[in-house]
Protein backbone atom coordinates (compact mmCIF):
# COMPACT_ATOMS: atom_id res chain seq x y z
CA UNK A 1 0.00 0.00 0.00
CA UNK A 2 1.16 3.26 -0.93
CA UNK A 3 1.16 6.53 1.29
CA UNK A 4 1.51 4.86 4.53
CA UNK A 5 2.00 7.79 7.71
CA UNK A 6 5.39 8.19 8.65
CA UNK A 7 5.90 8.46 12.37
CA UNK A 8 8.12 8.85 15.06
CA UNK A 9 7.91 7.07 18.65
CA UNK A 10 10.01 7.48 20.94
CA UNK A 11 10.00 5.01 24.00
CA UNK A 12 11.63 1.81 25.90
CA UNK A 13 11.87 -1.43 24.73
CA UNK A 14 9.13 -4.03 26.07
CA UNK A 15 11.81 -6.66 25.92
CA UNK A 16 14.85 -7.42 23.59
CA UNK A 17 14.44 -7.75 19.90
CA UNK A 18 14.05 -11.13 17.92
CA UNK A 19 16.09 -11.46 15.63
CA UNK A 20 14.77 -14.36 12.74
CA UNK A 21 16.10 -14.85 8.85
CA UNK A 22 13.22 -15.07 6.16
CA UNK A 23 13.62 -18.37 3.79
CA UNK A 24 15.54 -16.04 1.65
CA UNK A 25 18.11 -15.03 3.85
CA UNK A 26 17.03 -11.53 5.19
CA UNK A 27 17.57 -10.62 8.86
CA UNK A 28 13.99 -9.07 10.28
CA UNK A 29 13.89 -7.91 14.26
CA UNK A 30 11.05 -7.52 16.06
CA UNK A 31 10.23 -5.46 18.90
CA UNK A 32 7.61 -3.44 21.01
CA UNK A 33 8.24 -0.07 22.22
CA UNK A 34 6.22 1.25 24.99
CA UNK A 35 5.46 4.70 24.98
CA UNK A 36 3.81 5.93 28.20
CA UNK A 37 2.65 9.91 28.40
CA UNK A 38 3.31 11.79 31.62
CA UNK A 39 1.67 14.86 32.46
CA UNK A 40 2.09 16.85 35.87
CA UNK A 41 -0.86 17.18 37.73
CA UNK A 42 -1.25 20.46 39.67
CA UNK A 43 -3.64 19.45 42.08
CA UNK A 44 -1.39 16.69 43.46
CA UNK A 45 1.34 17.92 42.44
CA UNK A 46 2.92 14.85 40.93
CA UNK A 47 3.67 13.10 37.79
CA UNK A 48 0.75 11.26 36.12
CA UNK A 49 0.96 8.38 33.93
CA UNK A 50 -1.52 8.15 30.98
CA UNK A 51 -2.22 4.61 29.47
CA UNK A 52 -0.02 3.30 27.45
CA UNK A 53 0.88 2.92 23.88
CA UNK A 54 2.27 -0.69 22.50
CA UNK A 55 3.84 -0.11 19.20
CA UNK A 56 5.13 -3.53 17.42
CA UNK A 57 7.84 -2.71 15.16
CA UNK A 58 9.97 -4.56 12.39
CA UNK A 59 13.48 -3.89 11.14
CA UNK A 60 14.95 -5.21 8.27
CA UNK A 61 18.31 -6.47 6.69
CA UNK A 62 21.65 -5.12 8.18
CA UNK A 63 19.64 -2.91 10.41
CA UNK A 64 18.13 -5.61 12.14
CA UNK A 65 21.64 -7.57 12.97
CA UNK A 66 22.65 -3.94 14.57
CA UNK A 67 19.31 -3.68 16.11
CA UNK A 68 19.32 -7.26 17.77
CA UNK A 69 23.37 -6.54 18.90
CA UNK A 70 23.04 -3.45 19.80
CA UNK A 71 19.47 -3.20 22.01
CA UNK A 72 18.41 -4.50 24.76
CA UNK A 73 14.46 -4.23 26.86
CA UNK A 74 14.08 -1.44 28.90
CA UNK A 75 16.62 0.89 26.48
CA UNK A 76 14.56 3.97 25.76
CA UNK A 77 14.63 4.59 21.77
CA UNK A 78 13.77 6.59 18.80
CA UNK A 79 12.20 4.98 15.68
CA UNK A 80 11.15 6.25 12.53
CA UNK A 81 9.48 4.49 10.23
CA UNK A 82 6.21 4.07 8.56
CA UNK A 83 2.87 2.95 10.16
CA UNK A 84 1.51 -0.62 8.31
CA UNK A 85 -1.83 -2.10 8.68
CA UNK A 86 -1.85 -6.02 8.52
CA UNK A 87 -5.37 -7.04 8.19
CA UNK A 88 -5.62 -10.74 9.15
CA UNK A 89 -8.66 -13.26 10.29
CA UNK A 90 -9.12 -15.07 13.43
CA UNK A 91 -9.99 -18.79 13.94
CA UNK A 92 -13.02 -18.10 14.91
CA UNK A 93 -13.60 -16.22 11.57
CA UNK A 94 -13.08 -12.63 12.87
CA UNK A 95 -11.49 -10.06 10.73
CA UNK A 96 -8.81 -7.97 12.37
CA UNK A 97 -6.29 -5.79 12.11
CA UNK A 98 -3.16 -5.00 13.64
CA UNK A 99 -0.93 -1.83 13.19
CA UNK A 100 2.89 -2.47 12.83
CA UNK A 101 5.97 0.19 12.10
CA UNK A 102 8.11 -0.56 9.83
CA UNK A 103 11.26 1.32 10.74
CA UNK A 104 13.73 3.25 8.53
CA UNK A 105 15.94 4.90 11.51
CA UNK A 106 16.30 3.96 14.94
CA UNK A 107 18.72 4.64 17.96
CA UNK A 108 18.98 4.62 21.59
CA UNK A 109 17.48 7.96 23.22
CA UNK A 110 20.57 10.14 24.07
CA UNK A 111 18.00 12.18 26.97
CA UNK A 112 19.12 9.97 29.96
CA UNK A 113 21.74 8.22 28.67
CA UNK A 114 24.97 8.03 26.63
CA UNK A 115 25.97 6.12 23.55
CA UNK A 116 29.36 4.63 22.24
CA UNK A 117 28.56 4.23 18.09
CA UNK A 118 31.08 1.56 16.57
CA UNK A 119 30.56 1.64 12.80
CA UNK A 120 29.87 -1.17 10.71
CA UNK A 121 31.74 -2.15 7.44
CA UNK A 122 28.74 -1.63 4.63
CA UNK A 123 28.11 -4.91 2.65
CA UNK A 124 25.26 -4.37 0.42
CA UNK A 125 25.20 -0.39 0.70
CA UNK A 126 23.37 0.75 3.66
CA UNK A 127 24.06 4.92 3.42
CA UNK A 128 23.84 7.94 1.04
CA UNK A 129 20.93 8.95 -1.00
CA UNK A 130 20.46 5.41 -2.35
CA UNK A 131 20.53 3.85 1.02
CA UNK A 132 21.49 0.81 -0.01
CA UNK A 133 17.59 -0.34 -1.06
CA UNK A 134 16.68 -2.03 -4.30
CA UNK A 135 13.14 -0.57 -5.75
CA UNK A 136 10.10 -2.99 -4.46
CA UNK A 137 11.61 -3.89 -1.08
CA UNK A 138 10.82 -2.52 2.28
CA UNK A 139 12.97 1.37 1.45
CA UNK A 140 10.38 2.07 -1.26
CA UNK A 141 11.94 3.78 -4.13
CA UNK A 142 13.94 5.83 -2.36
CA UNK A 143 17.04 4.65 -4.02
CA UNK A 144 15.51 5.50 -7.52
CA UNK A 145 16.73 2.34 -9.32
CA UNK A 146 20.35 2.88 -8.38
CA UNK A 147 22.34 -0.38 -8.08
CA UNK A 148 22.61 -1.03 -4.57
CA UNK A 149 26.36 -0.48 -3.04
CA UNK A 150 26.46 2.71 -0.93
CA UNK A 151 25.78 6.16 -1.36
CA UNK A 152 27.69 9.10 -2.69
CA UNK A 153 31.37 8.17 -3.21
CA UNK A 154 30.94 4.63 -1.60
CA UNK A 155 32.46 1.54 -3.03
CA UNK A 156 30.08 -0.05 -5.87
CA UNK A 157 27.93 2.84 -5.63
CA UNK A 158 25.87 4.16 -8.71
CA UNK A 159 26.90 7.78 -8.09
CA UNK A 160 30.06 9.82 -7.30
CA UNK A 161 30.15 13.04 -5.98
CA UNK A 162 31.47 15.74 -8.44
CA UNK A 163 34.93 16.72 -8.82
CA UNK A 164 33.67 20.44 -7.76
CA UNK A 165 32.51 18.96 -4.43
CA UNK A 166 33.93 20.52 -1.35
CA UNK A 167 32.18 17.27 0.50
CA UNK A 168 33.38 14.70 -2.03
CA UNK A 169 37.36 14.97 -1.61
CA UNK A 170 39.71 14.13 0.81
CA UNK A 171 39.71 10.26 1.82
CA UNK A 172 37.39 7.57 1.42
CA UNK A 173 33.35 7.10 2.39
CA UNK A 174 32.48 7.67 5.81
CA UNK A 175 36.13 9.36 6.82
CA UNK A 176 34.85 12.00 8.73
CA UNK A 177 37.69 13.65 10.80
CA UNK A 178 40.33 11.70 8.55
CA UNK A 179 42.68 13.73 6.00
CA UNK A 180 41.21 17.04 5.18
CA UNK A 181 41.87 19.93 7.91
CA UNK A 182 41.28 22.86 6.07
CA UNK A 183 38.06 24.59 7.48
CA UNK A 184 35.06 24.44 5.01
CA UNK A 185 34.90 26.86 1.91
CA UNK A 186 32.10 29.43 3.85
């Protein structure tokens, strides 16, 4: 279905993600995030929690390994992604439906706590404007057709950044900090 909401929820982790392979190889992880409103209530003079919100969410591919190594229940995170209906009917003949976000973009919540990042080596592409997704699969068309491989100035990508490009010299893909310490041209 096309035109699915994007949205962003921001929450802790229910419990740790699952990590599974599809017959074709793919890595998936699944996970809930519970997102629970506060307000301050004046009267009592406390904090208030409102009910609830269980969000099931799926990540896909290379993602998913970092998601399943890298997260664990009770992290708080931010996920972006879009919102999915999967319509589906019960034994007893029932017809439901249950809401599920795919996510693009997630990371652990940098409000209470702090992060150490390790990069991973890109396989399959991953970054850049193509993002590393092939048209028809869970990225949409984002990537435009582009052979999958990286983004701009990556290895085996479909796209280099001009010669002209301030950005595009001065080591390889992903080098920030590395080479080039002459202050930007502005």
């Amino acid at each position: 279905m096309a035109g699915e909401p994007y949205i962003t929820v921001v929450g802790n982790l229910a419990g740790d993600p699952e990590l599974r392979f599809t017959a074709s190889g793919h890595a998936v992880a699944n996970f809930t995030i519970a997102q629970t409103p506060r307000s301050f209530n004046r009267e009592s003079n406390q904090w208030v929690d409102d009910e609830t919100l269980w969000v099931r969410a799926s990540v896909w591919r290379e993602a998913a390994e970092n998601v399943a190594e890298t997260l664990t229940k009770g992290m708080r995170v931010i996920a972006h992604g879009r919102l999915k209906a999967r319509s589906f009917e019960t034994k007893d003949g029932q017809q439901r439906t249950n809401w599920e976000l795919e996510v693009d973009e997630i990371g652990p919540s940098l409000r209470w706590a702090t992060a150490q990042v390790n990069r991973t080596p890109r396989s399959g592409g991953g970054g850049g404007f193509g993002g590393g997704q092939q048209q028809g699969g869970p990225g949409g068309n984002w990537g435009g057709g582009a052979p999958a491989g990286g983004g701009w100035g990556a290895p085996g990508g479909g796209q280099s950044a001009p010669s002209n490009d301030p950005w595009g010299g001065g080591g390889s893909a992903g080098s920030w900090d590395q080479g080039n310490d002459s202050p930007p041209p502005f």
